[in-house]
PDB file of N, CA and C in Angstrom:
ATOM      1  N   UNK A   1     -28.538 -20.160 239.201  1.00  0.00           N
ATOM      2  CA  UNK A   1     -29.358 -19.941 238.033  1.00  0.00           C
ATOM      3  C   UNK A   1     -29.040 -18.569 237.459  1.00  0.00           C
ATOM      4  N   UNK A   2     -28.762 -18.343 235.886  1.00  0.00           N
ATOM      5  CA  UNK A   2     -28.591 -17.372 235.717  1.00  0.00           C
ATOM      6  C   UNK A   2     -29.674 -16.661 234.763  1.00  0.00           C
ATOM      7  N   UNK A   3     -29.860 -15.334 234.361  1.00  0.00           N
ATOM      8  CA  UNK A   3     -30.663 -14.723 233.576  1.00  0.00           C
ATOM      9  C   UNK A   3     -29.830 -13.794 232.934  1.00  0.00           C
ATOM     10  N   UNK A   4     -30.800 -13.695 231.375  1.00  0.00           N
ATOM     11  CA  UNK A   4     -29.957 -12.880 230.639  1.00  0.00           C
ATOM     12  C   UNK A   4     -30.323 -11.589 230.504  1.00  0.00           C
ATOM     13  N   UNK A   5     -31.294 -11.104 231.629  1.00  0.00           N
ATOM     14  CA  UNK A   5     -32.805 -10.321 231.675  1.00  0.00           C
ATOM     15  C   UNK A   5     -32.281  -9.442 232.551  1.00  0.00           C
ATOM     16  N   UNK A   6     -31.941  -7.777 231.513  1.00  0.00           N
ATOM     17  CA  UNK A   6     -31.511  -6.751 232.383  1.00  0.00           C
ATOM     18  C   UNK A   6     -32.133  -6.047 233.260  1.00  0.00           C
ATOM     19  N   UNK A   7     -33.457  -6.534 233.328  1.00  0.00           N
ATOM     20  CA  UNK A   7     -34.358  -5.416 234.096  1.00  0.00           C
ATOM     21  C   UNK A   7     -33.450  -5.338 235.453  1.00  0.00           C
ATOM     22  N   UNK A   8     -32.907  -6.453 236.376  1.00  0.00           N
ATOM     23  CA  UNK A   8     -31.843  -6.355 237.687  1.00  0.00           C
ATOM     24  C   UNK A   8     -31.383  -5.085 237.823  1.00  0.00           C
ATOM     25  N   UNK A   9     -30.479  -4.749 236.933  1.00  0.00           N
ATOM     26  CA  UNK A   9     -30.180  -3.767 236.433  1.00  0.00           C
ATOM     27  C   UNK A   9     -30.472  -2.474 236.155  1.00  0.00           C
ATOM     28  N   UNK A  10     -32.017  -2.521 236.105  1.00  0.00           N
ATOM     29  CA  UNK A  10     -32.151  -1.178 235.368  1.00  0.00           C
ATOM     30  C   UNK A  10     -32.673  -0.160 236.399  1.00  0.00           C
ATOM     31  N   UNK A  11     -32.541   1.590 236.847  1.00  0.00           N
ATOM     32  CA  UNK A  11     -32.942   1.978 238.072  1.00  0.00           C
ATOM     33  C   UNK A  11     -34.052   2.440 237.921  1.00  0.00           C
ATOM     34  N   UNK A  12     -35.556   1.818 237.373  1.00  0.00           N
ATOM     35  CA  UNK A  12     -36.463   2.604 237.150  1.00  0.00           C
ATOM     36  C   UNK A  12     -36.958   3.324 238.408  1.00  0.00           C
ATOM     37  N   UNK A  13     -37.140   2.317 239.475  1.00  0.00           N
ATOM     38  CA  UNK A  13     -37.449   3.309 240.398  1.00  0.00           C
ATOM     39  C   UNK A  13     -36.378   4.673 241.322  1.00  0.00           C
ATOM     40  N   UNK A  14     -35.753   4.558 241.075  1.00  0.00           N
ATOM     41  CA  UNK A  14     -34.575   4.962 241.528  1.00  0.00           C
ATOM     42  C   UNK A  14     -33.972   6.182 240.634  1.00  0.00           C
ATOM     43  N   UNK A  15     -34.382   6.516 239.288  1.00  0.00           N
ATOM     44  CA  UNK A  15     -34.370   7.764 238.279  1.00  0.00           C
ATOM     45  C   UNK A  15     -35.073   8.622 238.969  1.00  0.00           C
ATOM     46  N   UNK A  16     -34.165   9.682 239.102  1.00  0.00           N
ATOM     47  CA  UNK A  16     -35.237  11.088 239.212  1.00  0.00           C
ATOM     48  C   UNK A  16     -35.273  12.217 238.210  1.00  0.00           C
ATOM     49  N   UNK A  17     -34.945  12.056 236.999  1.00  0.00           N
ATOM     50  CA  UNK A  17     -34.532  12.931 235.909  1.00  0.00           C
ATOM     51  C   UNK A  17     -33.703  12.296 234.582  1.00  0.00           C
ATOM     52  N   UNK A  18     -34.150  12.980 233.878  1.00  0.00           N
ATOM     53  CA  UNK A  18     -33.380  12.216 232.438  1.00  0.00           C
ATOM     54  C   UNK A  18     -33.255  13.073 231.728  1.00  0.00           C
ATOM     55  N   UNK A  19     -32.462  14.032 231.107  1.00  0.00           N
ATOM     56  CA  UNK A  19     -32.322  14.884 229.958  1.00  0.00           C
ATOM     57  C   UNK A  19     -31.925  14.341 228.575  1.00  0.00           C
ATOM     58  N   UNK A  20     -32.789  13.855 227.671  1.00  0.00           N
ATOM     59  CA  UNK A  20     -32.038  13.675 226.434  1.00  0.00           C
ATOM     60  C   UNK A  20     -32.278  14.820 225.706  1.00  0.00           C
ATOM     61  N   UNK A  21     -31.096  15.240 225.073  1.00  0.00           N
ATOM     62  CA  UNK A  21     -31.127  16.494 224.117  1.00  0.00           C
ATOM     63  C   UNK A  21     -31.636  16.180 222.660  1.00  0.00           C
ATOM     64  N   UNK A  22     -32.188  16.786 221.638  1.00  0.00           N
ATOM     65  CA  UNK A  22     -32.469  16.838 220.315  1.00  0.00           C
ATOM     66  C   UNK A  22     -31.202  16.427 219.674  1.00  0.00           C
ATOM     67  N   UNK A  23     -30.291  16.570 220.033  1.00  0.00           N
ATOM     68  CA  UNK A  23     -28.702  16.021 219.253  1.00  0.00           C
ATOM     69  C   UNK A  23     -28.995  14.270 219.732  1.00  0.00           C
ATOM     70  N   UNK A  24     -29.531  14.116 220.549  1.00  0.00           N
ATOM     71  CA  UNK A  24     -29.121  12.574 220.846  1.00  0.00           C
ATOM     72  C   UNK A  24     -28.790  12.136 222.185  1.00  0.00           C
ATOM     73  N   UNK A  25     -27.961  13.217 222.717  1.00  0.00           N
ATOM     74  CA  UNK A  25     -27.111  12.654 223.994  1.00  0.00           C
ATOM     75  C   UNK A  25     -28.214  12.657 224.724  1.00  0.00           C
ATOM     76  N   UNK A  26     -26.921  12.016 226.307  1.00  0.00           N
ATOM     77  CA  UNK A  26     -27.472  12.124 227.354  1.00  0.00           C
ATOM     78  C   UNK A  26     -26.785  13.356 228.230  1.00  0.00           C
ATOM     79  N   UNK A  27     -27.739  14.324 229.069  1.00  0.00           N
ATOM     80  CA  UNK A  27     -27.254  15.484 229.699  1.00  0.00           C
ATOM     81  C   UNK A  27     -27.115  14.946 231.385  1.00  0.00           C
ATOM     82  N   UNK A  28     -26.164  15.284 231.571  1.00  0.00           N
ATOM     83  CA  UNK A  28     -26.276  15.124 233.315  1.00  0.00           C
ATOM     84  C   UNK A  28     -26.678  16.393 234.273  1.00  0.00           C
ATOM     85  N   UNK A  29     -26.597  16.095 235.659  1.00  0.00           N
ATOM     86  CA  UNK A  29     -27.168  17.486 236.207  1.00  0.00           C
ATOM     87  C   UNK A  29     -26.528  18.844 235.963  1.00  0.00           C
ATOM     88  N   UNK A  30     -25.096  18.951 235.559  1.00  0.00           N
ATOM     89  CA  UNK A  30     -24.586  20.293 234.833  1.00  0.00           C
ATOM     90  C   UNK A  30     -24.834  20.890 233.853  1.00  0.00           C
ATOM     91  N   UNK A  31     -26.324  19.853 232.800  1.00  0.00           N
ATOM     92  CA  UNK A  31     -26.406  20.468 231.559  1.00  0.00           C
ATOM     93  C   UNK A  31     -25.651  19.675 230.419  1.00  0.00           C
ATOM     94  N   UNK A  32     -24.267  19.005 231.201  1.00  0.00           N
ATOM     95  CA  UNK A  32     -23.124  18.656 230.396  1.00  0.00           C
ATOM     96  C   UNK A  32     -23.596  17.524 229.812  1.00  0.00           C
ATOM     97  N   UNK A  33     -23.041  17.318 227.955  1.00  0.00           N
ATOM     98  CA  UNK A  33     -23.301  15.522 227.923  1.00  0.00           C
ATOM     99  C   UNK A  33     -22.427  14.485 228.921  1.00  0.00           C
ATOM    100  N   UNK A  34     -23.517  13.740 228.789  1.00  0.00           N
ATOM    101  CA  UNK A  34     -22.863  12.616 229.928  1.00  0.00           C
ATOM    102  C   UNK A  34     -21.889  11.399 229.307  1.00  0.00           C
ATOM    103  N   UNK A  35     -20.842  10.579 230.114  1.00  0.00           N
ATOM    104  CA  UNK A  35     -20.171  10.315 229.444  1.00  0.00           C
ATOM    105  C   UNK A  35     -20.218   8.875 229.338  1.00  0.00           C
ATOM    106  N   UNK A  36     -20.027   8.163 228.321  1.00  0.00           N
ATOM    107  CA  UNK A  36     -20.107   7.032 228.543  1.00  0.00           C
ATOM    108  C   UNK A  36     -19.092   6.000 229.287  1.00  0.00           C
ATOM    109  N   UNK A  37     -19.520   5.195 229.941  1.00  0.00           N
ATOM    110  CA  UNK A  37     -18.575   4.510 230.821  1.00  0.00           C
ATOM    111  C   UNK A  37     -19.220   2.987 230.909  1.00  0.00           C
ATOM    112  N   UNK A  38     -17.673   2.155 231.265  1.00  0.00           N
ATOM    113  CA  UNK A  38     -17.813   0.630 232.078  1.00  0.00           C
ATOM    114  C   UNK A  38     -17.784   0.380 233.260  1.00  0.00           C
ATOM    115  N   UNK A  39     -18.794  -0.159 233.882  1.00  0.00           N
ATOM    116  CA  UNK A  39     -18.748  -0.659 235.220  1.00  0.00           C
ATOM    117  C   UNK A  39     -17.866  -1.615 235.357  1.00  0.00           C
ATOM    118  N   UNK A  40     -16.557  -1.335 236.389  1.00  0.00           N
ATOM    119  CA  UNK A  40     -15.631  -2.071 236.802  1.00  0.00           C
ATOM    120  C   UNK A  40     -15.886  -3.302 237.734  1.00  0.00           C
ATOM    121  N   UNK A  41     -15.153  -3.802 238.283  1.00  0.00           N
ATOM    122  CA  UNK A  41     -14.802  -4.986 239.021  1.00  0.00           C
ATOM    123  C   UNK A  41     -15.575  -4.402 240.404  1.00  0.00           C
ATOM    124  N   UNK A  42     -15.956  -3.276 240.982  1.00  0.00           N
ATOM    125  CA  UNK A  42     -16.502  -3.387 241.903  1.00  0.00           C
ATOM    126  C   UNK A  42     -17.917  -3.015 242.119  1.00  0.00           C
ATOM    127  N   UNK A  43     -18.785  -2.939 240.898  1.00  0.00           N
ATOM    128  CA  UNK A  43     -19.853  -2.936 240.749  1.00  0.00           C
ATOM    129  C   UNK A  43     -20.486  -4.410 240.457  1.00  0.00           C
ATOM    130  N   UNK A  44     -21.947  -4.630 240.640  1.00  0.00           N
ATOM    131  CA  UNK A  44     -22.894  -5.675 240.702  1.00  0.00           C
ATOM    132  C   UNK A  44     -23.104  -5.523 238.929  1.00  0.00           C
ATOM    133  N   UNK A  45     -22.958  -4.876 238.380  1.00  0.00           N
ATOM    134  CA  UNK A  45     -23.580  -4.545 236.801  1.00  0.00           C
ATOM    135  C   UNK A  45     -22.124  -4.714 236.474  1.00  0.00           C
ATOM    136  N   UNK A  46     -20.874  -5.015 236.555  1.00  0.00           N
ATOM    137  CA  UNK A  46     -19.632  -5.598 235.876  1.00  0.00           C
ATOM    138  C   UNK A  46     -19.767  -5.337 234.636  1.00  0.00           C
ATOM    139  N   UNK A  47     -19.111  -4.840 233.437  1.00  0.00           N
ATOM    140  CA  UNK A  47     -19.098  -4.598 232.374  1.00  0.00           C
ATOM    141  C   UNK A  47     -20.203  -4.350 231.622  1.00  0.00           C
ATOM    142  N   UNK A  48     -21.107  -3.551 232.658  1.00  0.00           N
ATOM    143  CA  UNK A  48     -22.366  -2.793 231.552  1.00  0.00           C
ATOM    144  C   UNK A  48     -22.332  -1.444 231.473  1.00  0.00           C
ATOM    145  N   UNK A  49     -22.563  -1.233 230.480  1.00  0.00           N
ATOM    146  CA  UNK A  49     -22.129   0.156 230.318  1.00  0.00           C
ATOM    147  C   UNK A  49     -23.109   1.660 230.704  1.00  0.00           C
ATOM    148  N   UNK A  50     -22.717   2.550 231.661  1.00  0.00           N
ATOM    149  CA  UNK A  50     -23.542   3.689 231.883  1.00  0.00           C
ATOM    150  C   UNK A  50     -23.435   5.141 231.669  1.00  0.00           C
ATOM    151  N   UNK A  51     -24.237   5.525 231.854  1.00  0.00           N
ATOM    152  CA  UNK A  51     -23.563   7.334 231.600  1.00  0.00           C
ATOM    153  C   UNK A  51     -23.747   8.123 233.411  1.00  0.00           C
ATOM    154  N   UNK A  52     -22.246   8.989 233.284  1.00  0.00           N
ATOM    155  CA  UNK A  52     -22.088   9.349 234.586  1.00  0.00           C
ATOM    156  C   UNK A  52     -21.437  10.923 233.810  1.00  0.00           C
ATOM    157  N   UNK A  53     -21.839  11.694 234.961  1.00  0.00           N
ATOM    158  CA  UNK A  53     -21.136  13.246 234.810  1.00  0.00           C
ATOM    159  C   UNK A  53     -19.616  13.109 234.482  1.00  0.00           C
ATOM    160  N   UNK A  54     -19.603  14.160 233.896  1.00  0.00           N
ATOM    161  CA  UNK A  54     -18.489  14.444 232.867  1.00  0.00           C
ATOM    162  C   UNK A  54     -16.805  15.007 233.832  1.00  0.00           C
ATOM    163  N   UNK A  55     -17.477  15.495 234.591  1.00  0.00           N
ATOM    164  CA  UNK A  55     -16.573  16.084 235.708  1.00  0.00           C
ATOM    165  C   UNK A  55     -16.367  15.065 237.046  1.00  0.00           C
ATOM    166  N   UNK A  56     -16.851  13.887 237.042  1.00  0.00           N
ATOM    167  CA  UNK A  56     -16.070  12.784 238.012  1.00  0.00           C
ATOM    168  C   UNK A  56     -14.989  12.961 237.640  1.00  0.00           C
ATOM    169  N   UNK A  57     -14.806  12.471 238.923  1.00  0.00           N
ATOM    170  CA  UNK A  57     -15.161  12.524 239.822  1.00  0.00           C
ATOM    171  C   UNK A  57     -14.802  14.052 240.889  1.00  0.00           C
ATOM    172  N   UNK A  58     -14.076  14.788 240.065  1.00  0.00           N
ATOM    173  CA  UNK A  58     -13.590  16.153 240.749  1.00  0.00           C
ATOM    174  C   UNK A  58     -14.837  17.168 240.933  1.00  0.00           C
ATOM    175  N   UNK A  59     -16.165  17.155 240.095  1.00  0.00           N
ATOM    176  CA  UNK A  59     -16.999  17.859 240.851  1.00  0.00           C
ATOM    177  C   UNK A  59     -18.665  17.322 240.059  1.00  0.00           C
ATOM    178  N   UNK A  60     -18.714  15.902 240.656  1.00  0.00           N
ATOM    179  CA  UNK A  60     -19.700  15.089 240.361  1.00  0.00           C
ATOM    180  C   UNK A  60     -20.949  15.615 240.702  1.00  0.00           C
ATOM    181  N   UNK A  61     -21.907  15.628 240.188  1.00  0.00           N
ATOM    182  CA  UNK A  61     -23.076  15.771 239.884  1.00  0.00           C
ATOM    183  C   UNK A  61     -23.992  14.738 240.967  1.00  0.00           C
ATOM    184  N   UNK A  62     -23.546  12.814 240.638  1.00  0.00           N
ATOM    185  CA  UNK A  62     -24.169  12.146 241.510  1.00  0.00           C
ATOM    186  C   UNK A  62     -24.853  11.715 240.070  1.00  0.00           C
ATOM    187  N   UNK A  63     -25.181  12.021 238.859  1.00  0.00           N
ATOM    188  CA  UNK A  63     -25.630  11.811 237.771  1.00  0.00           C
ATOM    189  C   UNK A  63     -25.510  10.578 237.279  1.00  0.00           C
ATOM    190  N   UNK A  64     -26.122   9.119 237.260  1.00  0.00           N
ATOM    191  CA  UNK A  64     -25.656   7.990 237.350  1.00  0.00           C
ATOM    192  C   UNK A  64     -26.938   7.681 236.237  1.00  0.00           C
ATOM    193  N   UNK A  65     -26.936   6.882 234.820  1.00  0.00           N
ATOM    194  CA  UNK A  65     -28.059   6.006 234.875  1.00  0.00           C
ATOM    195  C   UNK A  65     -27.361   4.551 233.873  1.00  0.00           C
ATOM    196  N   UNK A  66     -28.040   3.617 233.567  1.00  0.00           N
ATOM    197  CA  UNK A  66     -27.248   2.699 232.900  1.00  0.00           C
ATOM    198  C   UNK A  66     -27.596   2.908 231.704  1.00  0.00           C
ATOM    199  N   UNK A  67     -27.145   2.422 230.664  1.00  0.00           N
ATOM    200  CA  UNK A  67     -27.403   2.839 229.445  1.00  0.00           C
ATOM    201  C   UNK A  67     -28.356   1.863 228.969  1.00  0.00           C
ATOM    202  N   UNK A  68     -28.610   0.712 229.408  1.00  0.00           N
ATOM    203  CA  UNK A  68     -29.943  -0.552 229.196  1.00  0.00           C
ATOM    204  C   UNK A  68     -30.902   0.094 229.149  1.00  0.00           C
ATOM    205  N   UNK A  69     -30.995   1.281 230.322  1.00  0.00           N
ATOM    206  CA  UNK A  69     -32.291   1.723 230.613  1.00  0.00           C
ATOM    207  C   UNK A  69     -33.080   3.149 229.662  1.00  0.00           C
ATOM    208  N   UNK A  70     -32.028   3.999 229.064  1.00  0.00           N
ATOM    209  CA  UNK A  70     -31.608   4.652 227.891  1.00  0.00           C
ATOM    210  C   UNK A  70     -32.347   4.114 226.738  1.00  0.00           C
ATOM    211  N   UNK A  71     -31.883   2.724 226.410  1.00  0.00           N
ATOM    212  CA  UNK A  71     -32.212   1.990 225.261  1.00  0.00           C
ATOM    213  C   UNK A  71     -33.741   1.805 225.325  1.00  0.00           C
ATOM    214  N   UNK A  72     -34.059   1.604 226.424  1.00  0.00           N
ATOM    215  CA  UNK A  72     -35.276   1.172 226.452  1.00  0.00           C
ATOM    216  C   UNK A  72     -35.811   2.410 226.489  1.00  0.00           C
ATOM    217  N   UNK A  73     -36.053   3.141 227.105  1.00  0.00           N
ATOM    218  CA  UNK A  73     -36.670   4.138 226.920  1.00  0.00           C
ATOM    219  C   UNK A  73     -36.942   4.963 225.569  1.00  0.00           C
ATOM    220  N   UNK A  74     -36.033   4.562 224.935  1.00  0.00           N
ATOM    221  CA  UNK A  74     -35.474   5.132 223.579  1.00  0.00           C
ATOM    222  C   UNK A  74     -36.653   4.266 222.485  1.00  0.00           C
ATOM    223  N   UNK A  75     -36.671   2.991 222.804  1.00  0.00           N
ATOM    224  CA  UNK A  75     -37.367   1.867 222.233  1.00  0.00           C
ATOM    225  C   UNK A  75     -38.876   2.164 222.279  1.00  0.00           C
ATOM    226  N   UNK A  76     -39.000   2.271 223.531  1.00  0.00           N
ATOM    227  CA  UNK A  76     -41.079   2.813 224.268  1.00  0.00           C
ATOM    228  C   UNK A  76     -41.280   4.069 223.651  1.00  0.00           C
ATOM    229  N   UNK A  77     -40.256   5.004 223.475  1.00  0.00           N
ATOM    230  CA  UNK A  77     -41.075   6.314 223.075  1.00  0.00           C
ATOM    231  C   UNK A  77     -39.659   6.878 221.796  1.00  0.00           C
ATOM    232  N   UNK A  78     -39.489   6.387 220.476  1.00  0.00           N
ATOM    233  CA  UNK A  78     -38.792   7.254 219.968  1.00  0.00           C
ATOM    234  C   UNK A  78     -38.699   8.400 219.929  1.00  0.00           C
ATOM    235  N   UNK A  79     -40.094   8.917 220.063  1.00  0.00           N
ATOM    236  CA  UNK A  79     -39.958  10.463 219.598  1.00  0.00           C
ATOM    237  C   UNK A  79     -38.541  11.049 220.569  1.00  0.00           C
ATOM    238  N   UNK A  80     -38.678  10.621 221.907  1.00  0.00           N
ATOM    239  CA  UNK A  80     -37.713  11.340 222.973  1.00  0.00           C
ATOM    240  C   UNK A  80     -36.154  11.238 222.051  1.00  0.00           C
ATOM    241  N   UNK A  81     -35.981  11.139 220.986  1.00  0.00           N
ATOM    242  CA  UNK A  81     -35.011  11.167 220.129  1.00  0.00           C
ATOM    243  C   UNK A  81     -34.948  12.073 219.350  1.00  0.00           C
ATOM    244  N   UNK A  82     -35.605  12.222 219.114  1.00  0.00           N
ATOM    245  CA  UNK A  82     -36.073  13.520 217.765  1.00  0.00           C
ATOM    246  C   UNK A  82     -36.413  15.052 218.251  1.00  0.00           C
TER     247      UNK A  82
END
């Protein structure tokens, strides 16, 4: 049975921080914007797209969130945009 229903996906419990800046982005734990990326062939989320530190993997942060969860958040509270 399949679903088209990202919540699977999304790490609410599992977030411990979120920086969105007044420009828009997303910041990872260096401050840095975060970058956007595809989950490859060896992830469970296969071609969904997330934001991860800018400096992976040579001096990673650990800064991981999906971008579904971004959206939504973005959706519940615009202001965190502005």
């Amino acid at each position: 049975m399949s679903s088209s229903s990202s919540e699977s996906i999304l790490p609410f419990k599992k977030l411990k921080s979120l920086s969105l800046g007044t420009d828009g982005n997303v910041y990872c734990n260096h401050n840095m914007v975060a970058v956007l990326r595809v989950a490859g062939s060896r992830s469970v989320g296969l071609g969904h797209e997330f934001y991860g530190c800018p400096l992976w993997p040579e001096s990673d942060c650990k800064f991981f969130i999906w971008k579904e969860y971004v959206d939504v958040m973005l959706v519940k509270d615009p202001t965190l945009n502005n």
